[in-house]
Each structure stands twice: as C-alpha cells, then as structure tokens.
PDB file of N, CA and C in Angstrom:
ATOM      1  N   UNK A   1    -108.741 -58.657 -25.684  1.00  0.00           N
ATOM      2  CA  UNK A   1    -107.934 -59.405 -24.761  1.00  0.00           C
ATOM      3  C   UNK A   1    -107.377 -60.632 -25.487  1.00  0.00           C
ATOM      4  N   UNK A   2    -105.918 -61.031 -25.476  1.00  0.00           N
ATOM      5  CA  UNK A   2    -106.036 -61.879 -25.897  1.00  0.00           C
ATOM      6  C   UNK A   2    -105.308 -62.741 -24.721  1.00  0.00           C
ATOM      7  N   UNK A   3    -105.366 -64.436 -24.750  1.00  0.00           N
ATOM      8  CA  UNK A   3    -105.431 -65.591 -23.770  1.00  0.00           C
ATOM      9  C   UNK A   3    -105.133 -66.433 -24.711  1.00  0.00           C
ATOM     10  N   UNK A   4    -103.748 -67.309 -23.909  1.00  0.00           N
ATOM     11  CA  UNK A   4    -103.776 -68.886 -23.898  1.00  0.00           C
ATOM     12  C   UNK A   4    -103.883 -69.592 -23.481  1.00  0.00           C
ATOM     13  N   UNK A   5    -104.173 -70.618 -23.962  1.00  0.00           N
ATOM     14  CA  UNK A   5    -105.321 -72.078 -23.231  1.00  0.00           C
ATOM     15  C   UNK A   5    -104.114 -73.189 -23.636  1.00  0.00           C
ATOM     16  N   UNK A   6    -103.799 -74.135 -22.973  1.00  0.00           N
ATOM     17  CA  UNK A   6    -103.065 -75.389 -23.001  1.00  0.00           C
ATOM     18  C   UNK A   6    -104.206 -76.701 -23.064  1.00  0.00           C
ATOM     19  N   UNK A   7    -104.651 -77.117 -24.289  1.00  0.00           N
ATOM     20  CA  UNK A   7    -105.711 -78.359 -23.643  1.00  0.00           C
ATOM     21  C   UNK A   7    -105.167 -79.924 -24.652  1.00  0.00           C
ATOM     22  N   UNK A   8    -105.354 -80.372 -24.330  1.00  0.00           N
ATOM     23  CA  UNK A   8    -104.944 -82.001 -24.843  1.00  0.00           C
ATOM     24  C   UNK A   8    -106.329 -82.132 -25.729  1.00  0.00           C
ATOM     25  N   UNK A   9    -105.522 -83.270 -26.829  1.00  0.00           N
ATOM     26  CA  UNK A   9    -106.974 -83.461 -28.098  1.00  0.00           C
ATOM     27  C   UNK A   9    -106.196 -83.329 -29.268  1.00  0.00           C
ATOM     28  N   UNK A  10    -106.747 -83.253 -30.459  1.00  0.00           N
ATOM     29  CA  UNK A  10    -107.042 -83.315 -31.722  1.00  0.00           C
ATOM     30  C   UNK A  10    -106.252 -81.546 -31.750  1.00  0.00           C
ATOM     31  N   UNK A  11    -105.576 -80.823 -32.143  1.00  0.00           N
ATOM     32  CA  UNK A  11    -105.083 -79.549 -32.116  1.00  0.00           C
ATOM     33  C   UNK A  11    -106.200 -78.921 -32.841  1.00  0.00           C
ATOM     34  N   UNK A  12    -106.570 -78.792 -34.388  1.00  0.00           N
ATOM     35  CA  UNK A  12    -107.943 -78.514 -34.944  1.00  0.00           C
ATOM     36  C   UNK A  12    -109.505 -78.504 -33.893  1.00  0.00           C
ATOM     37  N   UNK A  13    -109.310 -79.849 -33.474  1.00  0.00           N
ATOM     38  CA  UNK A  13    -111.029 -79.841 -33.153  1.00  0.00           C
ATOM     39  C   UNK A  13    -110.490 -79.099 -31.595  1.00  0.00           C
ATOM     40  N   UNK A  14    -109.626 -78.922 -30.833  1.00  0.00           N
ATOM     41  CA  UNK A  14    -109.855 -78.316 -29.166  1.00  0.00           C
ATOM     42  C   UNK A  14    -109.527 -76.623 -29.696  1.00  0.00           C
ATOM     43  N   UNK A  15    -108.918 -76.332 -31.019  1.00  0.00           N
ATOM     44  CA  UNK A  15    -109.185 -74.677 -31.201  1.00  0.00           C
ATOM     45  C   UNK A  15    -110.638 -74.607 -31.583  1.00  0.00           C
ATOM     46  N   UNK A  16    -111.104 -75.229 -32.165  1.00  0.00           N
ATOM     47  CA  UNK A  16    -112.159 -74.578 -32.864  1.00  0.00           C
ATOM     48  C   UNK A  16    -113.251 -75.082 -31.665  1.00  0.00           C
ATOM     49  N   UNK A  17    -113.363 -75.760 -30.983  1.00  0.00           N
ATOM     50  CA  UNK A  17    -114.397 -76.134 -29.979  1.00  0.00           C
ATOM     51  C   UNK A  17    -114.555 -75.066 -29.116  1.00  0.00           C
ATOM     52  N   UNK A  18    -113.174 -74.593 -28.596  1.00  0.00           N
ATOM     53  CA  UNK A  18    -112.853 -73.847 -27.360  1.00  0.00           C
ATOM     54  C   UNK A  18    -113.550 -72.716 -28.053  1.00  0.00           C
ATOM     55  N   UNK A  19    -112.987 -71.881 -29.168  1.00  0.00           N
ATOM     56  CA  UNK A  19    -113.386 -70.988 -29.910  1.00  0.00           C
ATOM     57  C   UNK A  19    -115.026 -70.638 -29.693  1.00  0.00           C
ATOM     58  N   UNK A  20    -115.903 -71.799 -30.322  1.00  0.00           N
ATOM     59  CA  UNK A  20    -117.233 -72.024 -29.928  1.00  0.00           C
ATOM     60  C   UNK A  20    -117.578 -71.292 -28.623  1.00  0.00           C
ATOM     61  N   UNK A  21    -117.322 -72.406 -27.394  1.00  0.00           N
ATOM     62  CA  UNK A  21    -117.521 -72.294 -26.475  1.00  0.00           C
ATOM     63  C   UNK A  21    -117.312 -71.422 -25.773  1.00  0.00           C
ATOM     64  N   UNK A  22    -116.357 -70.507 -26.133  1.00  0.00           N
ATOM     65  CA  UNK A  22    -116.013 -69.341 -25.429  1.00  0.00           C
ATOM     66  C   UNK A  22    -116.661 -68.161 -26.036  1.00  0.00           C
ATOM     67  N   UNK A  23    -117.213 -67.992 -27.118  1.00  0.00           N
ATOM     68  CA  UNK A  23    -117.819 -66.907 -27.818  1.00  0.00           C
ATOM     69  C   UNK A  23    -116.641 -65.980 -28.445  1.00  0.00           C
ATOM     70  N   UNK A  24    -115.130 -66.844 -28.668  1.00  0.00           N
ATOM     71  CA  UNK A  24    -114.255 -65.466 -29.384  1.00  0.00           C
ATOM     72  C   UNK A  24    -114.488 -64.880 -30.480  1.00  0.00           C
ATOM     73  N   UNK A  25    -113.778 -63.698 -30.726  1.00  0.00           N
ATOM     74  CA  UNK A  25    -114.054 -63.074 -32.138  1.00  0.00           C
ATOM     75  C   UNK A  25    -113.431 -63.074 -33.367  1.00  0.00           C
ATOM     76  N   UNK A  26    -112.661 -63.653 -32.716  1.00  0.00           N
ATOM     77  CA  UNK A  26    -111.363 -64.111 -33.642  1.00  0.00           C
ATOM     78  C   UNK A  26    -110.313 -65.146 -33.315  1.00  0.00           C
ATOM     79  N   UNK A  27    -109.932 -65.945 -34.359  1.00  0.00           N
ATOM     80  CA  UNK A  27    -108.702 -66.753 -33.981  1.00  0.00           C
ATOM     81  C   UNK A  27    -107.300 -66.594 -35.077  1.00  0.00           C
ATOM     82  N   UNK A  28    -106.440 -66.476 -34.249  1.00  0.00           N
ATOM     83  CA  UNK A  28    -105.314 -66.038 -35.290  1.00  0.00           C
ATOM     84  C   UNK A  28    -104.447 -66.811 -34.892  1.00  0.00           C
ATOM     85  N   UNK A  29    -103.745 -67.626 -36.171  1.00  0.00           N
ATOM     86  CA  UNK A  29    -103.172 -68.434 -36.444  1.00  0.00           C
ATOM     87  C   UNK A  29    -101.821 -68.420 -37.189  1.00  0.00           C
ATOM     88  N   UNK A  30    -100.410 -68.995 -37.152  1.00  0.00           N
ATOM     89  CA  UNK A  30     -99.600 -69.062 -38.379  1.00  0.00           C
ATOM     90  C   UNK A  30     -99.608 -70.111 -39.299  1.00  0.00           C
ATOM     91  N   UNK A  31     -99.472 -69.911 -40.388  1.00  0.00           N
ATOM     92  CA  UNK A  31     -99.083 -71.235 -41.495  1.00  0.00           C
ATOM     93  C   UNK A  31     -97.747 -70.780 -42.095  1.00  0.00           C
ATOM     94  N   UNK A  32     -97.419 -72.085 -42.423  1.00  0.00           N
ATOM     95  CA  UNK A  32     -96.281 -72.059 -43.246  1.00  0.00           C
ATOM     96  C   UNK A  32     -96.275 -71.941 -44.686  1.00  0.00           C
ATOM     97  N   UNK A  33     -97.600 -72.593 -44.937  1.00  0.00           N
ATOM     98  CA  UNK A  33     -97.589 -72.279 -46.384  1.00  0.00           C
ATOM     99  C   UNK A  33     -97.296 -73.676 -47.077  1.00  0.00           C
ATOM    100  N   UNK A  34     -97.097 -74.887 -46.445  1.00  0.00           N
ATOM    101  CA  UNK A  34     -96.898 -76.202 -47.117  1.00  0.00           C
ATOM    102  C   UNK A  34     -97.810 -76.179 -48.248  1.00  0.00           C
ATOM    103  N   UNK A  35     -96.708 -76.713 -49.550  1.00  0.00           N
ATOM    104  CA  UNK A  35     -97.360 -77.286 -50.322  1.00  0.00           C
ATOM    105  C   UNK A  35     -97.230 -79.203 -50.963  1.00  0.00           C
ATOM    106  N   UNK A  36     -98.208 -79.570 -51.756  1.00  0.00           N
ATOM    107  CA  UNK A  36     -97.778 -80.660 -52.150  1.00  0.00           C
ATOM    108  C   UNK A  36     -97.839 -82.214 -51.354  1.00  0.00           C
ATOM    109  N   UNK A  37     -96.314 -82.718 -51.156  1.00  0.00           N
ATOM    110  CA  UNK A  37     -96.283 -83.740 -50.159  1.00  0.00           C
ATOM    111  C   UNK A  37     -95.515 -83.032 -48.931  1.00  0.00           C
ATOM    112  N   UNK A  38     -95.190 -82.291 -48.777  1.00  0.00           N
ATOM    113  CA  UNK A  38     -95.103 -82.012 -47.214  1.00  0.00           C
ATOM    114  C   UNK A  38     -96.535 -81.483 -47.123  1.00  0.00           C
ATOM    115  N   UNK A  39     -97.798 -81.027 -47.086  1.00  0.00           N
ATOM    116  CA  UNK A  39     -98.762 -80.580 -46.581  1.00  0.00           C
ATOM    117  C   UNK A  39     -99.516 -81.867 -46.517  1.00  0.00           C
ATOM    118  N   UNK A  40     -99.290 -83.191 -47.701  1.00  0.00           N
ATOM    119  CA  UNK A  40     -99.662 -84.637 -47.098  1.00  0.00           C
ATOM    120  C   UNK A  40     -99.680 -84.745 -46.192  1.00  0.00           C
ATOM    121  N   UNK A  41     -98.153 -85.045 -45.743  1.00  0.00           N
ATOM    122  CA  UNK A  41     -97.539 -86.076 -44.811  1.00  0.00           C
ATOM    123  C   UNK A  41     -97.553 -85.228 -43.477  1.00  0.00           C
ATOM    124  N   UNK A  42     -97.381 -83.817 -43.401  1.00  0.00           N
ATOM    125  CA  UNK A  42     -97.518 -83.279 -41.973  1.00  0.00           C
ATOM    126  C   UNK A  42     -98.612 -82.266 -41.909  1.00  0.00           C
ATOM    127  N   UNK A  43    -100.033 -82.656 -42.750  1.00  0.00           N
ATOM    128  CA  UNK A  43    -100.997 -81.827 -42.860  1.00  0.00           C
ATOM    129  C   UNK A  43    -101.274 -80.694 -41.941  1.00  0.00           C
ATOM    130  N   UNK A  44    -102.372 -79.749 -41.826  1.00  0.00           N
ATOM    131  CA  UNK A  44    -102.532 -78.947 -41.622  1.00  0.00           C
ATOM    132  C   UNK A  44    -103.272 -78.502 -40.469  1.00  0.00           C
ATOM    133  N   UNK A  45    -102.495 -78.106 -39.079  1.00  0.00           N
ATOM    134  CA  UNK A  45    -103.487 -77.491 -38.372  1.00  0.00           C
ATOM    135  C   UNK A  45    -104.671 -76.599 -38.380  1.00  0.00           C
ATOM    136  N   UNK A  46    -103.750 -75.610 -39.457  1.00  0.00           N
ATOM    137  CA  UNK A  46    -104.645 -74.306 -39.925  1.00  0.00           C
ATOM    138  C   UNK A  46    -105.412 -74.547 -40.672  1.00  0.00           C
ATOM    139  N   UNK A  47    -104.948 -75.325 -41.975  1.00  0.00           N
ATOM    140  CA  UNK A  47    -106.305 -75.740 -42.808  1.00  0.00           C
ATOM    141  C   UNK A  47    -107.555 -76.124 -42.255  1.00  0.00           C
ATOM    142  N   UNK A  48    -107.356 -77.361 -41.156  1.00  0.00           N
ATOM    143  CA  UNK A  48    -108.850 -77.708 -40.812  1.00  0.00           C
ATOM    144  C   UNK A  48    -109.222 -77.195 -39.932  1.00  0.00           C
ATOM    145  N   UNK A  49    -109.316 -76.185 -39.078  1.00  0.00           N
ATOM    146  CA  UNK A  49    -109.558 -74.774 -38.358  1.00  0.00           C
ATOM    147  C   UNK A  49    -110.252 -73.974 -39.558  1.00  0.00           C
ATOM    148  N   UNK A  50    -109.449 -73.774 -40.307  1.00  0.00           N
ATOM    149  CA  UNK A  50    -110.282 -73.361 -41.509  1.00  0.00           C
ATOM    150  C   UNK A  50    -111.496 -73.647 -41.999  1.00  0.00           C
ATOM    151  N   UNK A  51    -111.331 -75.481 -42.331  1.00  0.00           N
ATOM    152  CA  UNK A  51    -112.958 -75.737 -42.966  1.00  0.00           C
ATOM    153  C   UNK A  51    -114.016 -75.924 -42.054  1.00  0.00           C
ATOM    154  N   UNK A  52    -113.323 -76.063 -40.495  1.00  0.00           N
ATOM    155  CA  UNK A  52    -114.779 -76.403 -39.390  1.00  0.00           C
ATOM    156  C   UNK A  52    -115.262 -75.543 -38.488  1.00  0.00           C
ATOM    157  N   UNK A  53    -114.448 -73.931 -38.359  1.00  0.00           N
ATOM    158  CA  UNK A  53    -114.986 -72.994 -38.066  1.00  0.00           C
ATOM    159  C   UNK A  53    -116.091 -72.111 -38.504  1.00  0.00           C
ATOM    160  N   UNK A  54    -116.418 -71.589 -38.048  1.00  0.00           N
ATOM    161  CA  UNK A  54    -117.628 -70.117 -37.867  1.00  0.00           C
ATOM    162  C   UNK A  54    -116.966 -69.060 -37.406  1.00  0.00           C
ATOM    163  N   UNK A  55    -115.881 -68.993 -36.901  1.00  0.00           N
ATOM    164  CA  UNK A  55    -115.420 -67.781 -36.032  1.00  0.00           C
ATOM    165  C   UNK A  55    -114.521 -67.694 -37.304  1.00  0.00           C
ATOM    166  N   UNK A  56    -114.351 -65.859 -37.267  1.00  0.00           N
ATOM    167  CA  UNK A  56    -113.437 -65.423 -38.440  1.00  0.00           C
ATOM    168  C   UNK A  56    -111.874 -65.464 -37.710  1.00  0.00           C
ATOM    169  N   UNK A  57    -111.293 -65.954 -38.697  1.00  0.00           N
ATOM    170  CA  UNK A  57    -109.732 -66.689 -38.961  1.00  0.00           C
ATOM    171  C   UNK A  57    -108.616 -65.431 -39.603  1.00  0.00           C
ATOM    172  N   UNK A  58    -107.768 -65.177 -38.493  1.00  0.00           N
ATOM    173  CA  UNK A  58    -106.818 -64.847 -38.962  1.00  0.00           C
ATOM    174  C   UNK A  58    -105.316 -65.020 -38.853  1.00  0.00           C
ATOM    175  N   UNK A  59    -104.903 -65.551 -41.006  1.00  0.00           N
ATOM    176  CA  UNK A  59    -103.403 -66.054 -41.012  1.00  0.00           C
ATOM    177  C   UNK A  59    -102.627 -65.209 -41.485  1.00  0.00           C
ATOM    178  N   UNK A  60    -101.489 -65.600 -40.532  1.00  0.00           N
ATOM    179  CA  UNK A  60     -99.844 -64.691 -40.834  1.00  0.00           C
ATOM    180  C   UNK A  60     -99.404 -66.142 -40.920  1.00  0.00           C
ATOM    181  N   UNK A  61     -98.497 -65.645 -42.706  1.00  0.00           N
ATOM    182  CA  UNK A  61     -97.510 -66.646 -42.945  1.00  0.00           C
ATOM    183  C   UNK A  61     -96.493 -66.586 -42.808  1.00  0.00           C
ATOM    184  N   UNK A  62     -95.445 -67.307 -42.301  1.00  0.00           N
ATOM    185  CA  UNK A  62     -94.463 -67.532 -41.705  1.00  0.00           C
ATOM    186  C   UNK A  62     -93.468 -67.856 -42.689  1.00  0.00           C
ATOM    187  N   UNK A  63     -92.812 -66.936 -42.864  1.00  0.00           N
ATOM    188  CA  UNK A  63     -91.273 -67.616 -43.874  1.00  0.00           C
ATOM    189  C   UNK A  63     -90.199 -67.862 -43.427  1.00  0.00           C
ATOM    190  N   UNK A  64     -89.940 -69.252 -43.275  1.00  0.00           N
ATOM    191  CA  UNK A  64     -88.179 -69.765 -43.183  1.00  0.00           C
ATOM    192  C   UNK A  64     -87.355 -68.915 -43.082  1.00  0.00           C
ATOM    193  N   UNK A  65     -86.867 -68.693 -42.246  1.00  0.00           N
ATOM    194  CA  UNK A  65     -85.428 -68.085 -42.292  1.00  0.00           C
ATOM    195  C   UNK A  65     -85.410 -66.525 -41.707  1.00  0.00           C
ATOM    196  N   UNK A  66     -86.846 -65.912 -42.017  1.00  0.00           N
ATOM    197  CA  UNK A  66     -86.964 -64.400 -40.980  1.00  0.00           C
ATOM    198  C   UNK A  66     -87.851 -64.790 -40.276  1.00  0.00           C
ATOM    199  N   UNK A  67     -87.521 -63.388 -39.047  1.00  0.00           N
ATOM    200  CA  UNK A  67     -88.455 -63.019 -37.931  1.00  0.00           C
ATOM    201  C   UNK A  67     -89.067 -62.290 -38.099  1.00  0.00           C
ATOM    202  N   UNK A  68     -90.632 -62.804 -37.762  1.00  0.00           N
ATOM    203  CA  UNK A  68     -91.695 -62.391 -37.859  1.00  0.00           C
ATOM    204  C   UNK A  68     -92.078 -61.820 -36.801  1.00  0.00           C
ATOM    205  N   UNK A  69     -92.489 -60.124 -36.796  1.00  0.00           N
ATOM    206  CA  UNK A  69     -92.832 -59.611 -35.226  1.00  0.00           C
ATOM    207  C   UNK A  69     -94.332 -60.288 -34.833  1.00  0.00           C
ATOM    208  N   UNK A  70     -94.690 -60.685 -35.508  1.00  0.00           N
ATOM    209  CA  UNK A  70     -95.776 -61.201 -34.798  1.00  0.00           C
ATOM    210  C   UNK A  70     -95.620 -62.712 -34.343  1.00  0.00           C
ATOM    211  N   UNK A  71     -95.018 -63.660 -34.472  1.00  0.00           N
ATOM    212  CA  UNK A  71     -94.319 -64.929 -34.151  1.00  0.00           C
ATOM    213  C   UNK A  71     -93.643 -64.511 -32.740  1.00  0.00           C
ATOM    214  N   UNK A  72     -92.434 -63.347 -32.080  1.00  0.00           N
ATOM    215  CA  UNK A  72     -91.587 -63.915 -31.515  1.00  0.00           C
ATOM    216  C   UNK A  72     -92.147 -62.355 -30.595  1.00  0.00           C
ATOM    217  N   UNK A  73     -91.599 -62.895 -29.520  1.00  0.00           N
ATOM    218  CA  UNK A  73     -91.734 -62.332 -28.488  1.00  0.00           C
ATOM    219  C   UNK A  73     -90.920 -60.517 -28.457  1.00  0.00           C
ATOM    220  N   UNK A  74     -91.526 -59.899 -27.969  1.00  0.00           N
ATOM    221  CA  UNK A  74     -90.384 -58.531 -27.958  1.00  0.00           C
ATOM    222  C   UNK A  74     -88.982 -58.938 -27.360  1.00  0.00           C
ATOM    223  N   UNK A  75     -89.238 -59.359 -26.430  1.00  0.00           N
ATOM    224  CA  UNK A  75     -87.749 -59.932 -25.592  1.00  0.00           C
ATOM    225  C   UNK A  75     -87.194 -60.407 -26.183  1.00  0.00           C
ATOM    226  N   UNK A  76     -87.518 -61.256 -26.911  1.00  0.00           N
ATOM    227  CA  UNK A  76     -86.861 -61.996 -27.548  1.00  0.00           C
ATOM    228  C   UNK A  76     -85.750 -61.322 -28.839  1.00  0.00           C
ATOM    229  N   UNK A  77     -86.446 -60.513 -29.358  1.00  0.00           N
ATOM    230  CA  UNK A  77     -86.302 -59.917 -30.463  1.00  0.00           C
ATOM    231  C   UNK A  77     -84.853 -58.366 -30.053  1.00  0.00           C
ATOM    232  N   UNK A  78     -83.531 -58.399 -30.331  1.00  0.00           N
ATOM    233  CA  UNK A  78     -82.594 -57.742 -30.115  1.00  0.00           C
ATOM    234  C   UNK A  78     -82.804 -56.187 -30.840  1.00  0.00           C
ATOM    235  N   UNK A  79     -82.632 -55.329 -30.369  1.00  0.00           N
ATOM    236  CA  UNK A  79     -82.745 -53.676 -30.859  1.00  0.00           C
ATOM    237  C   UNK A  79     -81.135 -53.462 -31.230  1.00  0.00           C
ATOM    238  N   UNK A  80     -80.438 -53.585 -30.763  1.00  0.00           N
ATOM    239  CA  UNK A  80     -79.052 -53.493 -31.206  1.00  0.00           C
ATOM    240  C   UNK A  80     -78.801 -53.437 -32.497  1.00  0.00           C
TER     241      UNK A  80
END
C-alpha cells in the first residue's frame, strides 16, 4: 500500500520518525544528485533520511530536463 502523510517539521526528521512509528517497509525517495556547492547551500533531504534511518531506502534519480514515470503522474503524462 502505498500513503501520503502531509506533517510540518524538519522534512528529514518527520520522514524518518513517521517511518519508525508506523512500522513501514520501505521509503522511496527522489534525489537530484547535487553535487559540490549546490548540495552545500540547498543540502539534502535524502541524504539525511539516509544517515538516520533503519528502514530500507529507496532512490530514483531525477534528471533535469526528462520525465520520469515514476515522478509524474499517469494523467499527467500525454500518450499521443
């Protein structure tokens, strides 16, 4: 099953808490892939989900400029 939760906080510490608390089996996540000084200056959700979890983590990286079927909605996404 999968579920989304809307909660206020720290984005890192209310995934990985909720995670806990709920007993999931997984959390799946996107990154972009920052390196350098952009991963400074607008650090990393995913990273620290990364170092303070127990629950196994799974990332799809996201590249600029295509659509990713797992990012965008079917509707969203044109068959034409």
């Amino acid at each position: 099953m999968v579920e989304t939760v809307v909660q206020d906080g720290d984005p890192a510490d209310s995934i990985t808490a909720y995670a806990i608390k709920q007993g999931v089996d997984l959390i799946a996540m996107a990154t972009h892939g920052r390196h350098g000084l952009d991963r400074l200056l607008f650090g990393s959700v995913t990273e620290a989900v990364l170092r303070h979890t127990v629950v196994p983590l799974l990332l799809h990286h996201i590249v600029p400029g295509e659509i990713s079927p797992v990012a965008v909605s079917p509707e969203l996404v044109s068959t034409k």
